[in-house]
PDB file of N, CA and C in Angstrom:
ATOM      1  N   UNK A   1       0.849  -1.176   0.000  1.00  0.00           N
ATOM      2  CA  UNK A   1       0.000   0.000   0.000  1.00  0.00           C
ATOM      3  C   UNK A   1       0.895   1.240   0.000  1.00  0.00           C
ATOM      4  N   UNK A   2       0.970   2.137  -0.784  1.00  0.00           N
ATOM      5  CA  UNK A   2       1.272   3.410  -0.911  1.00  0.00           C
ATOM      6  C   UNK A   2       0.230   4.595  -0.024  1.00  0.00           C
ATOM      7  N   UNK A   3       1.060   5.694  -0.098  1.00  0.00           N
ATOM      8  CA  UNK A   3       0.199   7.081   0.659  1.00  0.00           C
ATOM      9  C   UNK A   3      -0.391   7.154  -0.667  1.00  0.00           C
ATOM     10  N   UNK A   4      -0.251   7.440  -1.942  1.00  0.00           N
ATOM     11  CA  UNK A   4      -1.358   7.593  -2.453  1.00  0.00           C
ATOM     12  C   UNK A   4      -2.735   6.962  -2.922  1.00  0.00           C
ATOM     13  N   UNK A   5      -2.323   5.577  -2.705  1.00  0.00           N
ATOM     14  CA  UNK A   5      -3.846   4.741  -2.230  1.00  0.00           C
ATOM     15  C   UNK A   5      -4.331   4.925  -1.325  1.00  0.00           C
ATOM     16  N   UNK A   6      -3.815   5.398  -0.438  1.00  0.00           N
ATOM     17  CA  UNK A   6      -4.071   5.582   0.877  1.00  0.00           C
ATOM     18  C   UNK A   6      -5.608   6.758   0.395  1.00  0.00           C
ATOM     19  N   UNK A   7      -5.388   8.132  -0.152  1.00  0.00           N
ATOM     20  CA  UNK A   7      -5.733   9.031  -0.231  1.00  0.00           C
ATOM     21  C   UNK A   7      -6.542   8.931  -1.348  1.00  0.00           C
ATOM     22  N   UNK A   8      -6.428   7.794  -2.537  1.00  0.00           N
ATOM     23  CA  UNK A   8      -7.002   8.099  -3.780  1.00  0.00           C
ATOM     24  C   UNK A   8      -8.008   7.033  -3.548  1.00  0.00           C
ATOM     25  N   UNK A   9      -7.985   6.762  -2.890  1.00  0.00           N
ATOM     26  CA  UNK A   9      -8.794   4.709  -2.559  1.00  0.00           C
ATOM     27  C   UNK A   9      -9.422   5.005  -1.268  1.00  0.00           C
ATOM     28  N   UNK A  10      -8.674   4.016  -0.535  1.00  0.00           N
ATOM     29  CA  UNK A  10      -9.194   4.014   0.648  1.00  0.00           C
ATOM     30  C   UNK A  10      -9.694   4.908   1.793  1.00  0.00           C
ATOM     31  N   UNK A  11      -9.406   6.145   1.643  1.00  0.00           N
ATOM     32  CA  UNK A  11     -10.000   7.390   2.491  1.00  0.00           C
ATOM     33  C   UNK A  11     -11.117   7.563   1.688  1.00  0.00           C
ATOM     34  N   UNK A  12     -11.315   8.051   0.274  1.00  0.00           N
ATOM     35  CA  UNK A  12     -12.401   7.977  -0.354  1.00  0.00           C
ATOM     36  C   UNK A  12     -13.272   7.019  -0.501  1.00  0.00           C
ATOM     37  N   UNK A  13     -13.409   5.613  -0.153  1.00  0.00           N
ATOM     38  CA  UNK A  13     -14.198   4.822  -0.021  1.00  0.00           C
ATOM     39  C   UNK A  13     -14.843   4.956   1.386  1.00  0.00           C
ATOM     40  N   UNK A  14     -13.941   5.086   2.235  1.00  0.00           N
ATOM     41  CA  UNK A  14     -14.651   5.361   3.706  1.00  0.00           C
ATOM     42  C   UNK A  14     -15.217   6.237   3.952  1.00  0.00           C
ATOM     43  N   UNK A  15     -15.066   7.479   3.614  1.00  0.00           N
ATOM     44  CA  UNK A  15     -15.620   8.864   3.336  1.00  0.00           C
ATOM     45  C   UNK A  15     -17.380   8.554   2.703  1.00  0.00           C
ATOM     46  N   UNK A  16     -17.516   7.911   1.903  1.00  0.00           N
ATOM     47  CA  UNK A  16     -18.748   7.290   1.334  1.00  0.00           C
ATOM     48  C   UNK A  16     -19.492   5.906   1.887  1.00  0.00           C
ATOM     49  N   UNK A  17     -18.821   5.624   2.720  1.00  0.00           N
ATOM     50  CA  UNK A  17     -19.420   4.497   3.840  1.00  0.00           C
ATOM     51  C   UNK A  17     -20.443   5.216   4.333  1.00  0.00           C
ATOM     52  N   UNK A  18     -21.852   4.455   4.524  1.00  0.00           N
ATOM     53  CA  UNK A  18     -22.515   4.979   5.427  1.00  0.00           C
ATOM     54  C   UNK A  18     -22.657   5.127   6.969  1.00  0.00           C
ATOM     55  N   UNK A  19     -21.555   4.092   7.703  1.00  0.00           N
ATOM     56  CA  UNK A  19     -21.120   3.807   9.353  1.00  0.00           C
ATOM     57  C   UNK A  19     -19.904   4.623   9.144  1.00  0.00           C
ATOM     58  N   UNK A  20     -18.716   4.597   8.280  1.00  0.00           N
ATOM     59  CA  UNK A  20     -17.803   5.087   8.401  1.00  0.00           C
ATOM     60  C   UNK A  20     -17.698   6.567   8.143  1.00  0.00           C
ATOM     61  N   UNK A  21     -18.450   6.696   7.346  1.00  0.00           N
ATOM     62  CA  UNK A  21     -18.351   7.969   6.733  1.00  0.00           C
ATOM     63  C   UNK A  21     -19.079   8.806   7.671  1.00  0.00           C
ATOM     64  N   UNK A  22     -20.233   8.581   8.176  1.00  0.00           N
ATOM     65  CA  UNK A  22     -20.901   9.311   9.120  1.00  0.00           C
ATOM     66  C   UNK A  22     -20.069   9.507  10.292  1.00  0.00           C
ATOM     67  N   UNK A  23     -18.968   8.716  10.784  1.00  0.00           N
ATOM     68  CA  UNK A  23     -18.220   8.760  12.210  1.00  0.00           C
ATOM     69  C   UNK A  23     -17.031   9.625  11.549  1.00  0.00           C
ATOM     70  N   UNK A  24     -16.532   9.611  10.676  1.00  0.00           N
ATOM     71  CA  UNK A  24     -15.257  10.592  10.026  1.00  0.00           C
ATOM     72  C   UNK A  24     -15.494  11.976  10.134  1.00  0.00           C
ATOM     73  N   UNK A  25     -16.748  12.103   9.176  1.00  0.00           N
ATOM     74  CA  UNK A  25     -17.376  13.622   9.005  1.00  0.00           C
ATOM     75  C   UNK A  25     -18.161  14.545  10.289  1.00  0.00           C
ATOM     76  N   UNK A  26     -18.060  13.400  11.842  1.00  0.00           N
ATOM     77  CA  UNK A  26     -18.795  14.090  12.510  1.00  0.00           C
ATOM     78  C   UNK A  26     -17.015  15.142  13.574  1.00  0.00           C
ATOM     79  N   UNK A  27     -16.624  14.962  13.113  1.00  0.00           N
ATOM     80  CA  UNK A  27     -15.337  15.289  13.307  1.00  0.00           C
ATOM     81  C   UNK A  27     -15.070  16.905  12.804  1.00  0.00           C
ATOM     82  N   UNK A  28     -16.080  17.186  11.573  1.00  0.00           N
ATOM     83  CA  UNK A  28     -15.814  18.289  11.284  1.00  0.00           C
ATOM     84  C   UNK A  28     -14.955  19.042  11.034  1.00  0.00           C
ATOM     85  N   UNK A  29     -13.805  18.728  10.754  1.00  0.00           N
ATOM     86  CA  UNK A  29     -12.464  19.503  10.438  1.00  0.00           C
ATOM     87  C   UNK A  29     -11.424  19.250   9.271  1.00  0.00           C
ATOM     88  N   UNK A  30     -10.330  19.724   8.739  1.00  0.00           N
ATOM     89  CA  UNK A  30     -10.125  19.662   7.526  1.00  0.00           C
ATOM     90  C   UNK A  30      -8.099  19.683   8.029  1.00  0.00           C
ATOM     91  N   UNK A  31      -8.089  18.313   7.740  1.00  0.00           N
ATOM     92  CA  UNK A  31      -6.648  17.998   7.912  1.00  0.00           C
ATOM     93  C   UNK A  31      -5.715  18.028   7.000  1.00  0.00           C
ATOM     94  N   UNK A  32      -4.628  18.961   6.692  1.00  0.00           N
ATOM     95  CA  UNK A  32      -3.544  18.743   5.962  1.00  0.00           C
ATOM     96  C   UNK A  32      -2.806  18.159   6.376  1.00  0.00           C
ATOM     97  N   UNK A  33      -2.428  17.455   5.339  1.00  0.00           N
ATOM     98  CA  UNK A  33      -1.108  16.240   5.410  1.00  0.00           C
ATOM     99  C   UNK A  33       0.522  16.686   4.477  1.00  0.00           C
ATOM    100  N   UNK A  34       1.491  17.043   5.174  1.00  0.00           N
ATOM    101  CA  UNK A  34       2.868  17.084   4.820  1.00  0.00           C
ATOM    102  C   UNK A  34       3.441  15.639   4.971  1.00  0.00           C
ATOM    103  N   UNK A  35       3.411  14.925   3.611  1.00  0.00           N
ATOM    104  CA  UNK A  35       4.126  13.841   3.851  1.00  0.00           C
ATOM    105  C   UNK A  35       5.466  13.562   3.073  1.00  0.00           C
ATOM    106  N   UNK A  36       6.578  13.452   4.170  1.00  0.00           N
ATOM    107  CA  UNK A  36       8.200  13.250   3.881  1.00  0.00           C
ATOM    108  C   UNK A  36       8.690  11.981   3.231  1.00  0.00           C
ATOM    109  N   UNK A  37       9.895  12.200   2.583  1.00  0.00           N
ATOM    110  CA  UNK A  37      10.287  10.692   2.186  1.00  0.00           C
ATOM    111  C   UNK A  37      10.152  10.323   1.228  1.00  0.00           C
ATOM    112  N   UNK A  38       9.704   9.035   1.042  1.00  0.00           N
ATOM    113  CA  UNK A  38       9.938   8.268  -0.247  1.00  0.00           C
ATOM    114  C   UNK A  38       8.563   8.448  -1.049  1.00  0.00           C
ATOM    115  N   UNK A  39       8.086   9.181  -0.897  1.00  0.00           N
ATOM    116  CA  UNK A  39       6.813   9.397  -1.366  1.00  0.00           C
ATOM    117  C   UNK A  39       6.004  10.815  -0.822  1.00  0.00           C
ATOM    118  N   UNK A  40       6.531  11.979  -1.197  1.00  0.00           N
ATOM    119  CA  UNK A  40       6.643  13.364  -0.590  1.00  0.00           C
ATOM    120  C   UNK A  40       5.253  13.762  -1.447  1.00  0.00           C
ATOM    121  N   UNK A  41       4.611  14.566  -0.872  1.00  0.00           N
ATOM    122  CA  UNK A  41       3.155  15.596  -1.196  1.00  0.00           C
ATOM    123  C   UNK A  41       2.753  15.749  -0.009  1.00  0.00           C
ATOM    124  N   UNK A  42       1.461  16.727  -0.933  1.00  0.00           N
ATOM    125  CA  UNK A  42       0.620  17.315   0.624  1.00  0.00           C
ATOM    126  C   UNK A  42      -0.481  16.606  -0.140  1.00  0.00           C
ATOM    127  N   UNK A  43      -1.495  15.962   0.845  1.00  0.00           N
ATOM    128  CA  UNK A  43      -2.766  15.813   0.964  1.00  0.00           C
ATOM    129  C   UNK A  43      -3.846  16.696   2.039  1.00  0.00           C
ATOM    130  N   UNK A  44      -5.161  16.444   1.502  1.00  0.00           N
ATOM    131  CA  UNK A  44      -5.937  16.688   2.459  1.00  0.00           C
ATOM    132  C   UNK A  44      -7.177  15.780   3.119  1.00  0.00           C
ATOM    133  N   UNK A  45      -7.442  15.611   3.986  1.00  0.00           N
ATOM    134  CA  UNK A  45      -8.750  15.361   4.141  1.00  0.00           C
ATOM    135  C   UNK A  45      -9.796  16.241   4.622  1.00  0.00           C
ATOM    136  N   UNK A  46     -10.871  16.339   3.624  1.00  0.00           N
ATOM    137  CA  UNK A  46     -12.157  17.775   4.510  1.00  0.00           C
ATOM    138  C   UNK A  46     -12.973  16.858   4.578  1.00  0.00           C
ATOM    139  N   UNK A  47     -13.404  16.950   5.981  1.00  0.00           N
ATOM    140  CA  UNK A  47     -14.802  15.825   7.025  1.00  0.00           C
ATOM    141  C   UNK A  47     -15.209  16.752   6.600  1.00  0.00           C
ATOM    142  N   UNK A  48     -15.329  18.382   6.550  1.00  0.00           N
ATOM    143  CA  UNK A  48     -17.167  19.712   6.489  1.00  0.00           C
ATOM    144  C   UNK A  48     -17.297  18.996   5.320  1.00  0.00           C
ATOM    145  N   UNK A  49     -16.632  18.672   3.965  1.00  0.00           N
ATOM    146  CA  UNK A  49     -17.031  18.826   2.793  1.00  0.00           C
ATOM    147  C   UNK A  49     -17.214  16.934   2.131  1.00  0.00           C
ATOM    148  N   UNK A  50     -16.447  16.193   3.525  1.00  0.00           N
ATOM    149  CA  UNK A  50     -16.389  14.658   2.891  1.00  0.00           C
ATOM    150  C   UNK A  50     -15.349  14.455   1.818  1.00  0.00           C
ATOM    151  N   UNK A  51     -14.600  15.306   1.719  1.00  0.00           N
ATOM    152  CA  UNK A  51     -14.042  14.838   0.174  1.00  0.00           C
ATOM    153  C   UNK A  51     -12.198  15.175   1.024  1.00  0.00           C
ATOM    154  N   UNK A  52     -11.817  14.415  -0.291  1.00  0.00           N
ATOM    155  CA  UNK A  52      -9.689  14.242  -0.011  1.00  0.00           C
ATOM    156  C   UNK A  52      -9.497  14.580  -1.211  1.00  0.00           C
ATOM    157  N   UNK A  53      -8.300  14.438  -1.229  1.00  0.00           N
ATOM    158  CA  UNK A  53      -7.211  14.910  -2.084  1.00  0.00           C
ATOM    159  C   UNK A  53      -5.917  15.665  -2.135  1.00  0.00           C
ATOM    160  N   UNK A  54      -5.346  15.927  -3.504  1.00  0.00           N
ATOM    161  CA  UNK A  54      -4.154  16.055  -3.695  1.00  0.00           C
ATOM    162  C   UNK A  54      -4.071  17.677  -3.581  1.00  0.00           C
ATOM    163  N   UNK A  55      -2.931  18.155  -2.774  1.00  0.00           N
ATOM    164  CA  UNK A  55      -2.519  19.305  -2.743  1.00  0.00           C
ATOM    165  C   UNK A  55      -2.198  19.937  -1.396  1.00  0.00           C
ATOM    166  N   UNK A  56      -3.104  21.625  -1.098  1.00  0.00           N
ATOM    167  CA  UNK A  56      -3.282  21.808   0.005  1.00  0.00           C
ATOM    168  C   UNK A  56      -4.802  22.697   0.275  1.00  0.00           C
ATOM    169  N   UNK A  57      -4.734  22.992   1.027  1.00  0.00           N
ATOM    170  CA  UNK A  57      -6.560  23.025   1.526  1.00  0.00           C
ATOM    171  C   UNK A  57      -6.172  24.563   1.962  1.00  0.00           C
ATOM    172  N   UNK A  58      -6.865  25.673   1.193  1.00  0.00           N
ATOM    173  CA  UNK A  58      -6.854  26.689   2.297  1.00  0.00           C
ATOM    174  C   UNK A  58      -7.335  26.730   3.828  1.00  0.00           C
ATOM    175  N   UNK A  59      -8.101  26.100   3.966  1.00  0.00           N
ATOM    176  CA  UNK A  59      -8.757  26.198   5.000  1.00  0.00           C
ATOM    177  C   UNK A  59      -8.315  25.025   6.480  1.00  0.00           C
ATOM    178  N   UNK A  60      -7.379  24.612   6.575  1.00  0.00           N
ATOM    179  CA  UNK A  60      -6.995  23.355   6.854  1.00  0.00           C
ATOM    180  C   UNK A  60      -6.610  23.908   9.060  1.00  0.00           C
ATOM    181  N   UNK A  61      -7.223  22.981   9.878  1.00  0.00           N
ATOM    182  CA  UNK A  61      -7.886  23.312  10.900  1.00  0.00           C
ATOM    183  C   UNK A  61      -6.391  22.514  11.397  1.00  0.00           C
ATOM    184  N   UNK A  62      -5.671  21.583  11.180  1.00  0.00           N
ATOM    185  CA  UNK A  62      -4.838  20.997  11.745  1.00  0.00           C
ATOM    186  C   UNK A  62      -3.659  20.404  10.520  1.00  0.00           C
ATOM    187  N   UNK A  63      -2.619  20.850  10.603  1.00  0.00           N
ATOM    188  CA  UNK A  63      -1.604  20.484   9.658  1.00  0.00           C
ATOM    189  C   UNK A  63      -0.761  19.133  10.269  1.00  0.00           C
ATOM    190  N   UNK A  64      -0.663  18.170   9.790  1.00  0.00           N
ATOM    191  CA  UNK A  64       0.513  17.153   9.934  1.00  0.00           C
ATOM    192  C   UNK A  64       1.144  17.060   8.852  1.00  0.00           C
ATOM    193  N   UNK A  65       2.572  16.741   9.378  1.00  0.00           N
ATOM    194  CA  UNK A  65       3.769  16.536   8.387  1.00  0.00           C
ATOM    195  C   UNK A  65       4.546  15.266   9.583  1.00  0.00           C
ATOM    196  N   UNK A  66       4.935  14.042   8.666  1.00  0.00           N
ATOM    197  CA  UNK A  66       4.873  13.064   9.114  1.00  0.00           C
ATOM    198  C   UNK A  66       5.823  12.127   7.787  1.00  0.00           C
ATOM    199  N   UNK A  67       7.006  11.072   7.733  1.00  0.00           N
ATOM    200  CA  UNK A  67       7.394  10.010   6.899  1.00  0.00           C
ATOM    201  C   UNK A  67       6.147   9.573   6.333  1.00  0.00           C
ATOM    202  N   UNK A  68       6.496   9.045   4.971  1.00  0.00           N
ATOM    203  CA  UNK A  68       5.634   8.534   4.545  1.00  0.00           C
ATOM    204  C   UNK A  68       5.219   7.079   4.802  1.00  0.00           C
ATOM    205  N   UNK A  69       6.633   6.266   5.381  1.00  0.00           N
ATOM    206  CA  UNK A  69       6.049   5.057   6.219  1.00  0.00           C
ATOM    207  C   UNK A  69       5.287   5.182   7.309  1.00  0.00           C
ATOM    208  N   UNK A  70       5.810   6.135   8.532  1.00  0.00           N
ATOM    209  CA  UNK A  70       5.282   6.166   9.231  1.00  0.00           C
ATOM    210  C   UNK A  70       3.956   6.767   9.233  1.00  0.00           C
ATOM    211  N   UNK A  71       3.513   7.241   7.976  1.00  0.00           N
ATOM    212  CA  UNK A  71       2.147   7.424   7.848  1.00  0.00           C
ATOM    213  C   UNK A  71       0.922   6.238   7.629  1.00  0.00           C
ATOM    214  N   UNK A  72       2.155   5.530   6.531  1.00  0.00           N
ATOM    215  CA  UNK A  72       1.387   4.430   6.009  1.00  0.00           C
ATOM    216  C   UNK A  72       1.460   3.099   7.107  1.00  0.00           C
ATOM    217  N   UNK A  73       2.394   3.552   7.887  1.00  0.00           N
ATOM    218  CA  UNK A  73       1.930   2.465   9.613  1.00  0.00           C
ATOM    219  C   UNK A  73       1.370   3.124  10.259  1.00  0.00           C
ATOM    220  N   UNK A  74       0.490   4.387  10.694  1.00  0.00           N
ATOM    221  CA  UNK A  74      -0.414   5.335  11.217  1.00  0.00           C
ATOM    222  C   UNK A  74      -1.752   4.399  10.737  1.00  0.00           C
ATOM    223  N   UNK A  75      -1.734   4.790   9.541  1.00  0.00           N
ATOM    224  CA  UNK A  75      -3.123   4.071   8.852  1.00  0.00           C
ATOM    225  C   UNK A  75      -3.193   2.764   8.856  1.00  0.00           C
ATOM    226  N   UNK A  76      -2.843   2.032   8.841  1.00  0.00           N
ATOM    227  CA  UNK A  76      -2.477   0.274   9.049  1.00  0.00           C
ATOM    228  C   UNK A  76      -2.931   0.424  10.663  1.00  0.00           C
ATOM    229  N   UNK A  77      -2.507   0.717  11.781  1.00  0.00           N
ATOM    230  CA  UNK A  77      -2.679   1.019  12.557  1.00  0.00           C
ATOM    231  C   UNK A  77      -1.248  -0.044  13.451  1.00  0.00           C
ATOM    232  N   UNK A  78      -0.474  -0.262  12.536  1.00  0.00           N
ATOM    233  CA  UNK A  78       1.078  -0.592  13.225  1.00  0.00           C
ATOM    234  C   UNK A  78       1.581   0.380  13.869  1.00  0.00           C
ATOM    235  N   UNK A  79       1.308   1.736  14.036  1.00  0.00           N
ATOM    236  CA  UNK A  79       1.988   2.579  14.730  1.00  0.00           C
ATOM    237  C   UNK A  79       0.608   3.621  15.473  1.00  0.00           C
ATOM    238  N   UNK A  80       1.197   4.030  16.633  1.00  0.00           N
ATOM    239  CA  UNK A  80       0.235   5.193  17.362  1.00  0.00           C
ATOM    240  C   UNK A  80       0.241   6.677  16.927  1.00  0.00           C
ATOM    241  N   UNK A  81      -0.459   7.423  17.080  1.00  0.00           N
ATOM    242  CA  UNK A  81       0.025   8.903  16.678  1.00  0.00           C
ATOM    243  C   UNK A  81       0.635   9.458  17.843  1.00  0.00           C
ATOM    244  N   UNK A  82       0.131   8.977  18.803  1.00  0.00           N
ATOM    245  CA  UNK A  82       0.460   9.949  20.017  1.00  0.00           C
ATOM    246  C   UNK A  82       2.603   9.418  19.983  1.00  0.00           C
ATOM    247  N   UNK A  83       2.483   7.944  19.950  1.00  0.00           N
ATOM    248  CA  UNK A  83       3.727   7.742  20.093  1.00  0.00           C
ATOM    249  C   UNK A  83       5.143   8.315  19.250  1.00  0.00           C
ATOM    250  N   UNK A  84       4.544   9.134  17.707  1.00  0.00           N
ATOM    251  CA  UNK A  84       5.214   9.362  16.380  1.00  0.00           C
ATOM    252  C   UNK A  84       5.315  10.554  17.245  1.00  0.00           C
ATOM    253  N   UNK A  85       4.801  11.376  17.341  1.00  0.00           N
ATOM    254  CA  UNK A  85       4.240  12.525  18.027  1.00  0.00           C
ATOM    255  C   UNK A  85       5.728  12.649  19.368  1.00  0.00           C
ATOM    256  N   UNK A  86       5.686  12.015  20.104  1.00  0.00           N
ATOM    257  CA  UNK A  86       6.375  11.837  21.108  1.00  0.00           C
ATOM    258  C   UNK A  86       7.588  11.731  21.129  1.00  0.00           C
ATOM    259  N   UNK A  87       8.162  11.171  19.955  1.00  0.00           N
ATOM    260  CA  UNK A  87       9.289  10.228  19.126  1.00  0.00           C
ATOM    261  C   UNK A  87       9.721  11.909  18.106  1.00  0.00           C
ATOM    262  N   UNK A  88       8.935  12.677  17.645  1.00  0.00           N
ATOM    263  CA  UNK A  88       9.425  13.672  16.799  1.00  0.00           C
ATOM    264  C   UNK A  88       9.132  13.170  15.363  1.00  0.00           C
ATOM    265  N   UNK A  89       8.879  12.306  15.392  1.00  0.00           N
ATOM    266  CA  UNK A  89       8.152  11.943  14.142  1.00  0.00           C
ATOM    267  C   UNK A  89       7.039  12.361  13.477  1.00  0.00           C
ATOM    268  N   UNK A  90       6.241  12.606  14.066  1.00  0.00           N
ATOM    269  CA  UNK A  90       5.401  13.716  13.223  1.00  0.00           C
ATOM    270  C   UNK A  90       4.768  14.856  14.344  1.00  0.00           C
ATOM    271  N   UNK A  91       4.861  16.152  13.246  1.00  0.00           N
ATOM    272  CA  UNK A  91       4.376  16.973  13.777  1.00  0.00           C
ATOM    273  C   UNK A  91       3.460  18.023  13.582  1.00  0.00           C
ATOM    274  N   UNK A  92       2.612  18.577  14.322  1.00  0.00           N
ATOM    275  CA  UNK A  92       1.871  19.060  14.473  1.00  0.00           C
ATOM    276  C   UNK A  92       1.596  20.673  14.376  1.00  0.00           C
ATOM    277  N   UNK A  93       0.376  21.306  13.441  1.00  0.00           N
ATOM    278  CA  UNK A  93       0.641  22.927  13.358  1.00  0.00           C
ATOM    279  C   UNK A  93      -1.208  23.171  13.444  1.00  0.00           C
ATOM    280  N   UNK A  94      -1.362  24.048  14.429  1.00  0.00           N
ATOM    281  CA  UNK A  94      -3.075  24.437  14.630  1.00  0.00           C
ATOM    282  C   UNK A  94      -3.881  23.597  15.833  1.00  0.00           C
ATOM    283  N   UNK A  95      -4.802  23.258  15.264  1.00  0.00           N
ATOM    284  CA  UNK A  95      -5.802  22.512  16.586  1.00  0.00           C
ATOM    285  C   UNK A  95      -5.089  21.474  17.164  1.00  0.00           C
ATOM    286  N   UNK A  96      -3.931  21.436  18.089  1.00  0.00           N
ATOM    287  CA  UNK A  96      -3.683  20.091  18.702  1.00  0.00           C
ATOM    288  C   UNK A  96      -4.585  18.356  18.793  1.00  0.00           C
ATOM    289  N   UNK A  97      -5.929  19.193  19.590  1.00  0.00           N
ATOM    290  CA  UNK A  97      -6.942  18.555  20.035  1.00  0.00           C
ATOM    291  C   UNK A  97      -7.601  17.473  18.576  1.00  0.00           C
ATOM    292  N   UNK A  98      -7.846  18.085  17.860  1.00  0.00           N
ATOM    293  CA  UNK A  98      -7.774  17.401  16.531  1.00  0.00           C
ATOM    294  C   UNK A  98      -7.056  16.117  16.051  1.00  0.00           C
ATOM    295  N   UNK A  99      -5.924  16.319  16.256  1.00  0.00           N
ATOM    296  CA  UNK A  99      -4.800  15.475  15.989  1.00  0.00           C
ATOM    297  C   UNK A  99      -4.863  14.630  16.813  1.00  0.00           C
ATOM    298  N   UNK A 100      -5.359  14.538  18.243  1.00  0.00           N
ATOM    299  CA  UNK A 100      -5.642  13.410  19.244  1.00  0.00           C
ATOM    300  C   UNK A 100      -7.082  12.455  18.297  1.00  0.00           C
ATOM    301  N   UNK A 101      -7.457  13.093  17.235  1.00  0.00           N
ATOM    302  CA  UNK A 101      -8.380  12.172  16.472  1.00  0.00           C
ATOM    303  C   UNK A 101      -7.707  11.674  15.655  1.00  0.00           C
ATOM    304  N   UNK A 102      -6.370  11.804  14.673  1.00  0.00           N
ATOM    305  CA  UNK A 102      -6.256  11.295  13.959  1.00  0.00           C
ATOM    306  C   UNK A 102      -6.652   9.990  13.713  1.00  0.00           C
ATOM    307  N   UNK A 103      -6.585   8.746  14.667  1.00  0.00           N
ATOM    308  CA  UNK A 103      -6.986   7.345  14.945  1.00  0.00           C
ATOM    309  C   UNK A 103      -8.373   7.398  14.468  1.00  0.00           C
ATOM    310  N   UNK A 104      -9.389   7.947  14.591  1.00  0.00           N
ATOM    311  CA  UNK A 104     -10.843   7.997  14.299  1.00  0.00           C
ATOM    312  C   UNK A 104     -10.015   8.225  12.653  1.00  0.00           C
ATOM    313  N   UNK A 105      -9.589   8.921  11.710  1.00  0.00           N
ATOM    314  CA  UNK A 105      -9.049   8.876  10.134  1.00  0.00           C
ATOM    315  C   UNK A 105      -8.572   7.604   9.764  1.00  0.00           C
ATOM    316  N   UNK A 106      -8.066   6.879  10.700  1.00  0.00           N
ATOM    317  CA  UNK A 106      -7.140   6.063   9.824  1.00  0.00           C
ATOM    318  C   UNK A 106      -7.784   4.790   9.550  1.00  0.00           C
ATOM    319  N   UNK A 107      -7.206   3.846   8.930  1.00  0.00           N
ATOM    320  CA  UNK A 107      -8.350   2.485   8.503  1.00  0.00           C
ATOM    321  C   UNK A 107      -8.060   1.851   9.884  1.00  0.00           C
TER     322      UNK A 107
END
C-alpha cells in the first residue's frame, strides 16, 4: 500500500461508507497532510465537505507533516500517533486537540 492509495482509494471509499463515513465527518475539520520521504506531497482530508485529495486546503484546521512510512503504519494502525508525536516523528501545526483524532481517520 502506498500514501497515495491511501488518499485516492481508501480514504475515499470510507468517506462514502454509510457507518464510516458518518463517524469521520462528525469530526468536522479539515486535515492537511505534509508527507516526507519516499513518497513526498501534501494531501488533504475535509470531514465539512467529505471529500480528499491532492494538494493543500486553504482552509486546513490541523496540519501534519509526518514520513511517509510512518504514515502508512499510522493508517495500518502498526503505529500510534500519540507515540510518532512523542518520538518527533510527526508533527503538528493548529488545533492540537484534533490530531488526538487522527486514529478515528485512519483504517
Amino acid at each position: 500500500m502506498s500514501v497515495s492509495d491511501i488518499f485516492t482509494t481508501k480514504v475515499p471509499t470510507r468517506l462514502t461508507s454509510a457507518a464510516e463515513g458518518a463517524k469521520m465527518r462528525s469530526i468536522d475539520a479539515v486535515f492537511q497532510f505534509h508527507i516526507t520521504g519516499d513518497e513526498p506531497g501534501a494531501w488533504f482530508i475535509d470531514l465539512k465537505a467529505g471529500t480528499c485529495g491532492a494538494g493543500t486546503h486553504d482552509d486546513a484546521d490541523c496540519t501534519v507533516t509526518l514520513d511517509a512510512g510512518d504514515f502508512i503504519d499510522l493508517y495500518n494502525g502498526d503505529a500510534q500517533g500519540a507515540m510518532l508525536f512523542m518520538s518527533g516523528k510527526l508533527q503538528v501545526e493548529g488545533n492540537m486537540g484534533l490530531a488526538l483524532k487522527l486514529q478515528d481517520l485512519m483504517g
